[in-house]
Protein backbone atom coordinates (compact mmCIF):
# COMPACT_ATOMS: atom_id res chain seq x y z
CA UNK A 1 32.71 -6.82 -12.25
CA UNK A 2 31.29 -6.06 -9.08
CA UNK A 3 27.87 -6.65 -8.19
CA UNK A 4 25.91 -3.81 -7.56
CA UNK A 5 24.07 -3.04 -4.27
CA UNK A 6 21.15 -2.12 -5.18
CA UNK A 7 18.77 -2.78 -7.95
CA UNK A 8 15.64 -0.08 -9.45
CA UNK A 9 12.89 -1.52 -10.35
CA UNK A 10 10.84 0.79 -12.99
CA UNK A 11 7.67 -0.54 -15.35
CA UNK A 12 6.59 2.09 -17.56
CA UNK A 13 4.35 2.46 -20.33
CA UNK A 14 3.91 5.69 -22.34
CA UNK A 15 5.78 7.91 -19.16
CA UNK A 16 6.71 10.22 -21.77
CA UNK A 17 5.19 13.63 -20.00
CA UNK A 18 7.01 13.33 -16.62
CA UNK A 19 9.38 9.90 -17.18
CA UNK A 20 12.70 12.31 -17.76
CA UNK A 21 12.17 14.52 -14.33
CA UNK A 22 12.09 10.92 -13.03
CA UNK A 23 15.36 9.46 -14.58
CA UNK A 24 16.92 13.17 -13.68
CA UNK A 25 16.15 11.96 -9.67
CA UNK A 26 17.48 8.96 -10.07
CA UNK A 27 20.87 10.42 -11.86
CA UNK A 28 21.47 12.85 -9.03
CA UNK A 29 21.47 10.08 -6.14
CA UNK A 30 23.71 10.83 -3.31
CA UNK A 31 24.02 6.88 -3.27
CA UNK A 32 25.63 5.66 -6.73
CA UNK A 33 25.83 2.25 -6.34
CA UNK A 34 22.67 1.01 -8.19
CA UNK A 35 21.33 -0.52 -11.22
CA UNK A 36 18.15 0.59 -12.76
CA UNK A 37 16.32 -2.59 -14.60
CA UNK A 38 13.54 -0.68 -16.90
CA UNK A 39 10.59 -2.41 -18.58
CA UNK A 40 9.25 -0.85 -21.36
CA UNK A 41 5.90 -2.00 -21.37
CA UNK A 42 4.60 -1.60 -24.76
CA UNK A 43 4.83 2.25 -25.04
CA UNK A 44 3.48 3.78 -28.23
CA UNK A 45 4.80 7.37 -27.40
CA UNK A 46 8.41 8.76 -26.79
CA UNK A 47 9.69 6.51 -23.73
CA UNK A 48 11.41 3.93 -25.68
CA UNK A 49 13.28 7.17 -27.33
CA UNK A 50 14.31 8.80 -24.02
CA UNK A 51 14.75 5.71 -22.80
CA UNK A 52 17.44 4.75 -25.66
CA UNK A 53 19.84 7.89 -25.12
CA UNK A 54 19.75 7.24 -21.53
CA UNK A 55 21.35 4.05 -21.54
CA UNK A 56 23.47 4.96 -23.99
CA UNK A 57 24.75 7.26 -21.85
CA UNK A 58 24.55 5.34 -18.75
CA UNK A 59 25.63 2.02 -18.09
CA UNK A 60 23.35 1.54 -15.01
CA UNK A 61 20.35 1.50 -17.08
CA UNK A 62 19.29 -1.81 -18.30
CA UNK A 63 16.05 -2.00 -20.88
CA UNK A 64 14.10 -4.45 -21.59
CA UNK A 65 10.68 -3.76 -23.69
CA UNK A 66 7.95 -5.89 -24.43
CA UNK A 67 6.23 -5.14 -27.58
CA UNK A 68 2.79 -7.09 -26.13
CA UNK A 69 1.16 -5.04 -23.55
CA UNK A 70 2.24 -7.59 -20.17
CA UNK A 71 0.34 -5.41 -16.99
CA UNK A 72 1.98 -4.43 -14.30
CA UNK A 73 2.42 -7.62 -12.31
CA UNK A 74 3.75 -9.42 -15.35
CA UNK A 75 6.25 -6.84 -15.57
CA UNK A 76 7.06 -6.54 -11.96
CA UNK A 77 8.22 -9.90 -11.39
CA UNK A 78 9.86 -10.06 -14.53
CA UNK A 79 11.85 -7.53 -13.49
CA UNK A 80 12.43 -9.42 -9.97
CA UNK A 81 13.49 -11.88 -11.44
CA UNK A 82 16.56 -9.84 -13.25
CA UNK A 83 17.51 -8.54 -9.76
CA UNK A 84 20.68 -9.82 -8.30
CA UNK A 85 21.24 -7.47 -6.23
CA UNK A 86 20.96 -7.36 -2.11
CA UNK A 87 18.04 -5.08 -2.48
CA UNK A 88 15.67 -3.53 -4.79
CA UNK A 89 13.98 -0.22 -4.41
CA UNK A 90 10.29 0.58 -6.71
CA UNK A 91 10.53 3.57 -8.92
CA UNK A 92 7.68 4.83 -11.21
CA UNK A 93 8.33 6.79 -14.18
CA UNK A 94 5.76 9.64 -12.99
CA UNK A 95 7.41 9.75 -9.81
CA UNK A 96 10.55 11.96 -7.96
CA UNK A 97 13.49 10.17 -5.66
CA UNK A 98 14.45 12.68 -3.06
CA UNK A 99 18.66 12.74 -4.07
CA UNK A 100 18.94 11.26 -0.15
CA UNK A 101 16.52 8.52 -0.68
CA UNK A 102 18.56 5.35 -1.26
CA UNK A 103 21.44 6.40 1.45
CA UNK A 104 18.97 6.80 4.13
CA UNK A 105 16.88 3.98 3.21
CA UNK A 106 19.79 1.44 2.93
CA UNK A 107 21.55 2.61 6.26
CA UNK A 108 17.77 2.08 7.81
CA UNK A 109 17.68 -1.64 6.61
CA UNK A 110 21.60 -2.23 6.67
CA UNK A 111 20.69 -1.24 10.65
CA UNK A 112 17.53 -3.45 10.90
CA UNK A 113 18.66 -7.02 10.04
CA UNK A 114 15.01 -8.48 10.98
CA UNK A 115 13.57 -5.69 8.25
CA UNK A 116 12.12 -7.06 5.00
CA UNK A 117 11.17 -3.55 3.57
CA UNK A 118 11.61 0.10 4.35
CA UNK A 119 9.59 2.95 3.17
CA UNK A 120 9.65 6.72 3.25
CA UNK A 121 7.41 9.98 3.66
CA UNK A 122 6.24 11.59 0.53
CA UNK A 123 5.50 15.08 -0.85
CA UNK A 124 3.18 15.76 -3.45
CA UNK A 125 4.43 16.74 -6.84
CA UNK A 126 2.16 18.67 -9.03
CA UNK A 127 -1.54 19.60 -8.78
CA UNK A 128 -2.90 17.99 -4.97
CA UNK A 129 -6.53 18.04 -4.45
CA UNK A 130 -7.77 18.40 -0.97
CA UNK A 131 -8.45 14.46 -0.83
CA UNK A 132 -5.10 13.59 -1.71
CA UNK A 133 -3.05 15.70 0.11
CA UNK A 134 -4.86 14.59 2.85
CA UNK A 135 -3.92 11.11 1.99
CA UNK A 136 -0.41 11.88 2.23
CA UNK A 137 -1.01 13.81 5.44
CA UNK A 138 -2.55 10.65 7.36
CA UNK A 139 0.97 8.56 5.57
CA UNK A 140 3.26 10.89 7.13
CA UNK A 141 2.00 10.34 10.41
CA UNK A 142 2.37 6.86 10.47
CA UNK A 143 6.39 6.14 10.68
CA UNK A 144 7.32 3.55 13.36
CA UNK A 145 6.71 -0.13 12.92
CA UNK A 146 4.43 0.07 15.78
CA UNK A 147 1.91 2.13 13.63
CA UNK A 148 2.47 0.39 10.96
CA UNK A 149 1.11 -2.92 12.05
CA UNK A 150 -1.66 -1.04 13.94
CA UNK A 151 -2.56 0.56 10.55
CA UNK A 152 -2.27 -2.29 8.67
CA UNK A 153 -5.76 -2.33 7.26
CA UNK A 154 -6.56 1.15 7.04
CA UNK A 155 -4.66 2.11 4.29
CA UNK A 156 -1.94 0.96 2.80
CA UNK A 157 0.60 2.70 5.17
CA UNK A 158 4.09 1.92 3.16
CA UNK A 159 3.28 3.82 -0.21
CA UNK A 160 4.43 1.27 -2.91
CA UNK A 161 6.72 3.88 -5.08
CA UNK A 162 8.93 4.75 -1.38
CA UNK A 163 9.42 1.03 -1.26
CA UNK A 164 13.31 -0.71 -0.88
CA UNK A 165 13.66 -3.97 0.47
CA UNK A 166 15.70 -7.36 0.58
CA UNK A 167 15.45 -8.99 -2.92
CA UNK A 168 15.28 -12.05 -0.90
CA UNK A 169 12.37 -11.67 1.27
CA UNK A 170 10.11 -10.73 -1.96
CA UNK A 171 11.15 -13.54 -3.99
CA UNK A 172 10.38 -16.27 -1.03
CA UNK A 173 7.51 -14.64 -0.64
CA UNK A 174 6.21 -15.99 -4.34
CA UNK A 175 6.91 -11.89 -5.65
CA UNK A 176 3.65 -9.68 -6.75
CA UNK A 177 0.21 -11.81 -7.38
CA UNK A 178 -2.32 -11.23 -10.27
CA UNK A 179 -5.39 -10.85 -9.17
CA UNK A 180 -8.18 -8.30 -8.81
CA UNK A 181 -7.06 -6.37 -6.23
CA UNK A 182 -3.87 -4.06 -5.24
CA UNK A 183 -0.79 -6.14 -6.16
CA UNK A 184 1.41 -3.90 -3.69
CA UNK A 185 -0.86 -4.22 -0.77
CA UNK A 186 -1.64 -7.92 -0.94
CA UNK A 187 2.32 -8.57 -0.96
CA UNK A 188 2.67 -6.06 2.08
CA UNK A 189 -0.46 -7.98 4.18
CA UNK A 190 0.61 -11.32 3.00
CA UNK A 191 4.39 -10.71 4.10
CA UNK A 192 2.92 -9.01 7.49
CA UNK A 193 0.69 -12.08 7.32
CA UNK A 194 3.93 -14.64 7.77
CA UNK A 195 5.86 -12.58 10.18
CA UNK A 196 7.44 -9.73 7.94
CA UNK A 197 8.95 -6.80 9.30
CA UNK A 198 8.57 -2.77 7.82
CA UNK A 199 10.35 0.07 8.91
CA UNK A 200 9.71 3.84 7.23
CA UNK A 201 12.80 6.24 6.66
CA UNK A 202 11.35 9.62 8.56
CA UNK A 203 12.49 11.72 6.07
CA UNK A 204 10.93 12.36 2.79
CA UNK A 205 11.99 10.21 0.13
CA UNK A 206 9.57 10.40 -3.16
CA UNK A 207 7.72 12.98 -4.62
CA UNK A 208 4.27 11.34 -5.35
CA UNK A 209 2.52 12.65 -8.53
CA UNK A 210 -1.34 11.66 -8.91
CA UNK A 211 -3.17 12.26 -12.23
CA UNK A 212 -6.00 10.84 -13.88
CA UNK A 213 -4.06 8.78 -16.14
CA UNK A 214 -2.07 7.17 -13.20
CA UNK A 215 -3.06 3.51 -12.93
CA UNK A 216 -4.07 3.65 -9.30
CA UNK A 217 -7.18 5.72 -10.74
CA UNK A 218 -7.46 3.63 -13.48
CA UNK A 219 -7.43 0.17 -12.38
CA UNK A 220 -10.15 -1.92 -11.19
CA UNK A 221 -7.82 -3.64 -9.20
CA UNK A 222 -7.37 -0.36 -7.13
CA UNK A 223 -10.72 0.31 -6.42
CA UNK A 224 -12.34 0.97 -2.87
CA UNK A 225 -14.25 -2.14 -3.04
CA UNK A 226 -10.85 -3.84 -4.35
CA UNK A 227 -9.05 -2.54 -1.12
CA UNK A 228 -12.03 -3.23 1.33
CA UNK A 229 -12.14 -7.36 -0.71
CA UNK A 230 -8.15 -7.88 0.19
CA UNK A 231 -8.46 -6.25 3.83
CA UNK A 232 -11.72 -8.71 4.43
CA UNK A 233 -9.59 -12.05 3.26
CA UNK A 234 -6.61 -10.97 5.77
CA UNK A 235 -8.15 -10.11 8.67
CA UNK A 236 -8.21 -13.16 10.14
CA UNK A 237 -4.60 -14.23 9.05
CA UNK A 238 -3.57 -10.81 10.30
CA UNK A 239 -5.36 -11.23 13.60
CA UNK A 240 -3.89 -15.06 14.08
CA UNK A 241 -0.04 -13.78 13.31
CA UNK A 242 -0.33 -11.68 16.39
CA UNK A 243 -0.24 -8.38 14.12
CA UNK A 244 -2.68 -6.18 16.59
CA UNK A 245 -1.35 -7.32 20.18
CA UNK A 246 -4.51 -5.66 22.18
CA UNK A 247 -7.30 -6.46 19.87
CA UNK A 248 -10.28 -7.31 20.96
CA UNK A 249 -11.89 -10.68 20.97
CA UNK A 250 -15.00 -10.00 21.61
CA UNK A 251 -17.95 -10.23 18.93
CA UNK A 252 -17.92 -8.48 16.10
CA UNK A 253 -20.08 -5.68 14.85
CA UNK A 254 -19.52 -3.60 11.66
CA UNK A 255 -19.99 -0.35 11.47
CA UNK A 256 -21.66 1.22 8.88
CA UNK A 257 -24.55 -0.86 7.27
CA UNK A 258 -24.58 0.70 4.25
CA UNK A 259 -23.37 -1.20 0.72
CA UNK A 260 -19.87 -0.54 2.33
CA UNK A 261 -20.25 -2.49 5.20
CA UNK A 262 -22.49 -5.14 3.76
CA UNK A 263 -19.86 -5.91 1.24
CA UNK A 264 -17.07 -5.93 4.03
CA UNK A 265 -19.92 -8.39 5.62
CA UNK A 266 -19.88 -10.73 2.64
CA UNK A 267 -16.22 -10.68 1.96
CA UNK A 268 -15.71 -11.79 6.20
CA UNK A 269 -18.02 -14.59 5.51
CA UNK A 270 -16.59 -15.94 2.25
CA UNK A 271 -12.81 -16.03 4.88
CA UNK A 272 -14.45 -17.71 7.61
CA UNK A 273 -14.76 -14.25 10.10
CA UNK A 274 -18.19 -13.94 12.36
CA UNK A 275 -20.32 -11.41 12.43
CA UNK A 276 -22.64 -10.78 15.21
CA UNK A 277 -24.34 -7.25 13.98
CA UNK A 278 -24.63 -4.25 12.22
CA UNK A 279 -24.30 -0.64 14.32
CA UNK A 280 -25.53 2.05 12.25
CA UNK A 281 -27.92 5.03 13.48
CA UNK A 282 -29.60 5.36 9.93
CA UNK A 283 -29.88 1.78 9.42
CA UNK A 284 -30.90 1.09 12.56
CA UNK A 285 -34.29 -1.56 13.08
CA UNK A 286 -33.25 -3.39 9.67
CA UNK A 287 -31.78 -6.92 9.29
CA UNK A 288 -30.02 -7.66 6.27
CA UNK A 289 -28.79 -11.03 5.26
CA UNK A 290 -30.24 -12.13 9.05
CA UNK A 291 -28.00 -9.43 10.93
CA UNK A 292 -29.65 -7.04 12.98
CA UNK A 293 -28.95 -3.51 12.62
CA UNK A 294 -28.16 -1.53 16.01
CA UNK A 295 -28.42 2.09 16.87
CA UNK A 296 -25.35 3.29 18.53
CA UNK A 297 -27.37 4.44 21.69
CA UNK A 298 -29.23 0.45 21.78
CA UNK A 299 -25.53 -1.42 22.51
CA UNK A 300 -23.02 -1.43 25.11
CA UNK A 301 -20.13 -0.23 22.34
CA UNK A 302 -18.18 -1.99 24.66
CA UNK A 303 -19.95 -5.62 24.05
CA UNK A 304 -17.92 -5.57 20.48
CA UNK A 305 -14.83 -5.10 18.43
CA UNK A 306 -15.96 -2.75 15.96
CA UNK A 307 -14.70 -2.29 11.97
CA UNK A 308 -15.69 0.62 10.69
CA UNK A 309 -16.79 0.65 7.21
CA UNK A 310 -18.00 4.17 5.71
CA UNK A 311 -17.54 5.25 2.95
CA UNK A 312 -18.11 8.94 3.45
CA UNK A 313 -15.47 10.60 5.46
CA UNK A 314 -17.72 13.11 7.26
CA UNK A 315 -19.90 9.91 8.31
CA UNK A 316 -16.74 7.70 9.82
CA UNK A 317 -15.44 10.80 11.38
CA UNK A 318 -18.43 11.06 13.97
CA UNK A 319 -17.95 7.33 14.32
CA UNK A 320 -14.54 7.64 15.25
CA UNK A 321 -15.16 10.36 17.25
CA UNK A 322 -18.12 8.86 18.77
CA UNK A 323 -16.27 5.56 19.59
CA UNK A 324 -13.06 7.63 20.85
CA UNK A 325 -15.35 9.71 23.53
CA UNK A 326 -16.63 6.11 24.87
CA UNK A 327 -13.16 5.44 26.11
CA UNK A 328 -12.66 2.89 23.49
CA UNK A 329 -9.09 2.94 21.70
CA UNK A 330 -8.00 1.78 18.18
CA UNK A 331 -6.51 -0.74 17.55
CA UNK A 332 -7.66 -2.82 20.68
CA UNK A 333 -11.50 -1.50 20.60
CA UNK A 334 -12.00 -0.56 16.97
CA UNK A 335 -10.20 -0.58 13.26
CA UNK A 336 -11.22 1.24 9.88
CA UNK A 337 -11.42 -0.66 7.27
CA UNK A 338 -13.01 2.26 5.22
């Protein structure tokens, strides 16, 4: 039998309120020549059911279930590890595949021999508060690999569920890592980290669906402070790999020296980064842990490389703004971090 091009990759666990609209996207692919590995995590509701009379009427589908509750690292590399394929594309079962996704992702990477993984814009799917739709606002504006790297540690700008890439690359790589942070984002900074290349499909592939139950706002490992703890321990490897070509060297100052920027202050101590001071106009006359705390208006902006870390985006906005009307540019004068 032939070996298929491309392989799924799909954890679920009790999916049953949206995981059929989700096999439905997959079923009317433009691109048929996939396999769709499935771990059923432990579900106590309906999946394994609809899961069942799917792959009995669908070769592609492969199941595998685990009766013991394994997480979602456990089963992502489990289901690595099943792939044979080429590639392997994420799916989650809350989630919609544009019926163009695969075809335009594959000729992307079949096109881009030096790519290790493509992404995709995204559309919301269901109800989209303000926050998050302005989440996927700031996503779709970041496309080429040039803003990519550049955005590296702002957010995480390759949503994990628009992600195909070469089986290969993620299983040199070592595959997802436990840990108590974003397993998605510490594989994209630690392949960006070795020299790994990303590309993004400008065309919408997935339909992203957030809801309280989703694990991203469940997880302690996707947390703020989780993100801000994995940025802090790559910054320097980032930095050293060449991954912002005009940044700064000059001395460090954080930005923000509220419990946001003190704990992006700890984390750069514990991997070996400097920190000369703290700029914050509310803060401003206060030392903490023996760092001075700077107005704005008492430094030459210019005598640092700023990070911004704020937590409130009305607060980071005049920073930005303030930093931006200085003449300073991100990326070589500044990053956000938060």
């Amino acid at each position: 039998m032939k070996m298929k091009k491309l392989s799924i990759l799909m954890p679920v666990r009790d999916e049953e309120s949206y995981l059929q609209e989700a096999l439905d996207s997959l079923l009317a692919q433009s691109f048929s020549d996939w396999e769709c590995l499935i771990l059923d995590d432990a579900s106590t509701d309906s999946t394994p059911a609809i899961l069942s009379d799917l792959a009995a009427a669908d070769g592609r589908f492969k199941i595998l279930r685990s009766e013991k509750p394994l997480g979602i690292v456990k089963a992502l590399n489990l289901l690595l590890g099943k792939a044979k394929t080429p590639f392997c594309a994420r799916m989650d079962g809350d989630d919609i595949s544009m019926p163009e996704r695969f075809l335009e992702q594959l000729k992307l990477i079949d096109a881009n021999d030096e790519v290790d993984i493509v992404g995709g814009l995204v559309e919301p799917v269901g109800d989209c508060p303000v926050g998050w739709r302005d989440y996927l606002s700031w996503l779709n504006t970041v496309v080429t690999a040039g803003e990519i790297r550049i955005n590296a540690l702002t957010e995480s700008p390759l949503p994990h569920p628009t992600w195909l890439f070469r089986t290969a690359s993620v299983k040199a790589a070592g595959g997802y890592r436990e840990g108590i942070f974003p397993e998605d984002y510490e594989l994209f900074l630690r392949l960006l980290a070795s020299g790994g290349k990303f590309a993004k499909a400008d065309t919408v592939t997935v339909g992203w669906r957030d809801h309280p139950n989703r694990l991203t706002r469940t997880s302690k490992r996707t947390s703020g402070d989780a993100f801000l703890k994995i940025k802090a321990a790559y910054f320097k490897p980032l930095v050293s790999a060449g991954v912002f070509p005009e940044l700064s060297t000059r001395p460090i100052a954080i930005r923000g020296a509220g419990i946001t920027g003190r704990l992006l202050k700890r984390e750069l101590d514990k991997a070996g980064v400097r920190v000369s001071a703290f700029i914050d106009p509310l803060k401003a006359g206060k030392n903490f842990s023996g760092m001075p705390v700077f107005a704005p208006d008492e430094v030459n902006q210019l005598d640092y490389l700023s990070l911004i870390a704020i937590r409130h985006r009305d607060a980071r906005e005049v920073a930005v703004n303030e930093l931006n009307g200085a003449g300073l540019k991100f990326g070589r004068d500044y990053l956000l971090l938060y």
